[in-house]
C-alpha atoms as a PDB file:
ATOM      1  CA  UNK A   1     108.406  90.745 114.991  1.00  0.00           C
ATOM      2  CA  UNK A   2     107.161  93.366 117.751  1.00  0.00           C
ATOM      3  CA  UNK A   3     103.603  93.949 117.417  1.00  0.00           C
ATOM      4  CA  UNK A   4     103.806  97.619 116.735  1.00  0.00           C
ATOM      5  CA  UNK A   5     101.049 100.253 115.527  1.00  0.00           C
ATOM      6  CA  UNK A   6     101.903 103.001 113.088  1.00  0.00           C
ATOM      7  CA  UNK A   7     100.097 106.159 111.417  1.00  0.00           C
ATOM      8  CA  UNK A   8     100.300 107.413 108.334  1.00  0.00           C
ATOM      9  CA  UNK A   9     101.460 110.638 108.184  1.00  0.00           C
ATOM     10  CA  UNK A  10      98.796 112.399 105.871  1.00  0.00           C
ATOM     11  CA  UNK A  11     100.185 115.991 106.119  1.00  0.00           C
ATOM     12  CA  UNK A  12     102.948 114.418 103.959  1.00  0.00           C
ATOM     13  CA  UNK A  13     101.539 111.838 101.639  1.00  0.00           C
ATOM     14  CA  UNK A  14      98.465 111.213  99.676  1.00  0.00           C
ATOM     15  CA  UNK A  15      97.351 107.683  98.749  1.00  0.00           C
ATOM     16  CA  UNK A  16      95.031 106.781  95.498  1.00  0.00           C
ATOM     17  CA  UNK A  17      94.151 103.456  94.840  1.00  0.00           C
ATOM     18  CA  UNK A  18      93.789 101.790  91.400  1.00  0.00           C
ATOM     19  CA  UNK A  19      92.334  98.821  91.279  1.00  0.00           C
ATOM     20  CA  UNK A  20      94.365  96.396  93.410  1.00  0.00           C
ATOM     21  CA  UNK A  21      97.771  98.793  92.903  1.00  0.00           C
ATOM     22  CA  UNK A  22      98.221 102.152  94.780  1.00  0.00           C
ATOM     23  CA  UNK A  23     100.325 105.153  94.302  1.00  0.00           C
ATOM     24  CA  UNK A  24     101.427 107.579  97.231  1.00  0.00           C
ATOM     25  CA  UNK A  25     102.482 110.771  96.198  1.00  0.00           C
ATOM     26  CA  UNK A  26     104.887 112.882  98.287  1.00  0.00           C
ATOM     27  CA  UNK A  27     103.744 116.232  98.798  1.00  0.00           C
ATOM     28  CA  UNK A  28     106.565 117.819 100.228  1.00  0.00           C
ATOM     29  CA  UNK A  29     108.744 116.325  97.325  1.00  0.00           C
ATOM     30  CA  UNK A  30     106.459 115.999  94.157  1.00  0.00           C
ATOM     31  CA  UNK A  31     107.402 111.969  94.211  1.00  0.00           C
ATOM     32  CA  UNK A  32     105.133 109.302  93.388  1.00  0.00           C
ATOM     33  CA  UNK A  33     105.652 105.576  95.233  1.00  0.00           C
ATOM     34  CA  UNK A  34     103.726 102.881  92.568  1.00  0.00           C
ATOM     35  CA  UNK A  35     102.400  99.917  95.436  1.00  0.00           C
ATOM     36  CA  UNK A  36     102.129  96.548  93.997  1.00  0.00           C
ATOM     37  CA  UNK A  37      98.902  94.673  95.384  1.00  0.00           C
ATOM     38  CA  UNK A  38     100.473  93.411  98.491  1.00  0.00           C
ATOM     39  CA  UNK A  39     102.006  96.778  99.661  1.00  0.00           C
ATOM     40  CA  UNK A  40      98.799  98.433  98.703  1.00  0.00           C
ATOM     41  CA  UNK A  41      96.955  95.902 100.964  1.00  0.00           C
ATOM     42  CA  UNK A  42      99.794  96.620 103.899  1.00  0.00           C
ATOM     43  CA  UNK A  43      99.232 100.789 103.459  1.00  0.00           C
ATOM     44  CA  UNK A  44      95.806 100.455 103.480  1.00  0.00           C
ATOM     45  CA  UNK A  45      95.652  98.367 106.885  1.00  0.00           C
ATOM     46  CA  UNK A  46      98.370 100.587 107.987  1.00  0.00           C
ATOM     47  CA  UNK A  47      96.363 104.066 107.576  1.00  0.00           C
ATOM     48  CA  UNK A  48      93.020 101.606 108.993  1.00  0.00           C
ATOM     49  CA  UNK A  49      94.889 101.195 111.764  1.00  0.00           C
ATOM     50  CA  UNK A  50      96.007  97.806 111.926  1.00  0.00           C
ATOM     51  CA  UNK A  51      98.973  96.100 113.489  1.00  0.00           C
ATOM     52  CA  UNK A  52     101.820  94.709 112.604  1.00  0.00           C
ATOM     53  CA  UNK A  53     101.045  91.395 113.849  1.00  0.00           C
ATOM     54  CA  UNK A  54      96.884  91.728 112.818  1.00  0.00           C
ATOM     55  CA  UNK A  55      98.442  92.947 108.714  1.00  0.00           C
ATOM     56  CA  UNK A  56     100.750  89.867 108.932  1.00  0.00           C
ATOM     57  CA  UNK A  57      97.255  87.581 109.584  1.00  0.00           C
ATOM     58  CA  UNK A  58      95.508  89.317 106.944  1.00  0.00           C
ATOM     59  CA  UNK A  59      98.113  88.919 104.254  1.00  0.00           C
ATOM     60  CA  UNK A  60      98.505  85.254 104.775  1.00  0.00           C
ATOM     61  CA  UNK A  61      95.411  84.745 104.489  1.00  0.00           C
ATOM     62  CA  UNK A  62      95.037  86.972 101.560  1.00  0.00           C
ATOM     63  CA  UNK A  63      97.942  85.994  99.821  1.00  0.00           C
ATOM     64  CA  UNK A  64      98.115  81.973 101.247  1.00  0.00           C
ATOM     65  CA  UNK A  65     101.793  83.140 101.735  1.00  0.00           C
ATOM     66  CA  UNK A  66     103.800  81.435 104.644  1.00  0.00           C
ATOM     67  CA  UNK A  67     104.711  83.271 107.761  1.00  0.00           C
ATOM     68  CA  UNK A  68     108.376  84.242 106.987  1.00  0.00           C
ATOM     69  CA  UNK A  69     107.702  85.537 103.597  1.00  0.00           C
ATOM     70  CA  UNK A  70     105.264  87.015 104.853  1.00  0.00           C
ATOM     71  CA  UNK A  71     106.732  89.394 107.610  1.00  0.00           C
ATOM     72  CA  UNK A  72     110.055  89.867 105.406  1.00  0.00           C
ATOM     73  CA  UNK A  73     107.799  91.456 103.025  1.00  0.00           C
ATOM     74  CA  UNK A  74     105.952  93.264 105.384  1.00  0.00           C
ATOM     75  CA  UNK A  75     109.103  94.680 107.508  1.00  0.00           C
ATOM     76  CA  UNK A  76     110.316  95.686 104.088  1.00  0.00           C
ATOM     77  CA  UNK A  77     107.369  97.864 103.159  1.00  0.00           C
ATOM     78  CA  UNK A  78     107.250  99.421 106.478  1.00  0.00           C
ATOM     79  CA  UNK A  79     110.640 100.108 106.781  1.00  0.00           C
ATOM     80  CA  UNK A  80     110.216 101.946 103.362  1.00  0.00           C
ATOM     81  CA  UNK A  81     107.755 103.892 104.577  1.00  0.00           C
ATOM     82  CA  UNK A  82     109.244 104.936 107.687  1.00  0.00           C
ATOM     83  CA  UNK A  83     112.535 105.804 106.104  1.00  0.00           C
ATOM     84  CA  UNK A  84     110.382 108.391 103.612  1.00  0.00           C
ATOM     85  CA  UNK A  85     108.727 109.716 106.646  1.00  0.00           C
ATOM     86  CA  UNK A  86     104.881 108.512 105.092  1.00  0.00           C
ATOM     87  CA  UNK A  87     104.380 106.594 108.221  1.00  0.00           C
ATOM     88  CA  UNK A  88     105.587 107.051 112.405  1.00  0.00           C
ATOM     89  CA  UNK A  89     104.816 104.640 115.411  1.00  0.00           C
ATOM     90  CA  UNK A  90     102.245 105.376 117.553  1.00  0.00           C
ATOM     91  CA  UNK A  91     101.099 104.421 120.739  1.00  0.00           C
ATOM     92  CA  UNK A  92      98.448 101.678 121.059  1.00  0.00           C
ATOM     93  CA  UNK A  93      94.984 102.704 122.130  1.00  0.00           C
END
């Protein structure tokens, strides 16, 4: 796993948290994305800036989840999303 940063893109997407859930909700499209704990935890260290190697730490610590569960899980929430345009890669600082 490359050790990529990424930024939320908040022109696009709006995130509320409830509790230990989420929901994003799609401006541009009037959709709503429900986020489970663990993809709640991943959005928020996404939009804090976080990443992708620094989030996989967290979560296994947070979850006591082992490493390849771990960054399938993660990829998989990322690669969401990417593909619904809620996050981009950025250059690290």
């Amino acid at each position: 796993m490359e050790n990529k940063y990424y930024q939320v893109n908040e022109e696009k997407v709006l995130f509320t948290e409830l509790d230990d859930e989420g929901v994003l909700f799609d401006v541009e499209n009037n959709q709503y994305l429900n986020l489970n704990p663990t993809f709640c935890s991943i959005f928020k260290y996404l939009q804090e800036g976080e990443s992708l190697l620094e989030i996989k730490s967290k979560l296994i610590d947070e979850y006591e989840v082992d490493e390849e569960t771990c960054t399938s899980q993660l990829m998989k929430s990322v690669n969401i999303l990417l593909e619904k345009g809620y996050i981009h890669e950025r250059i690290a600082d």
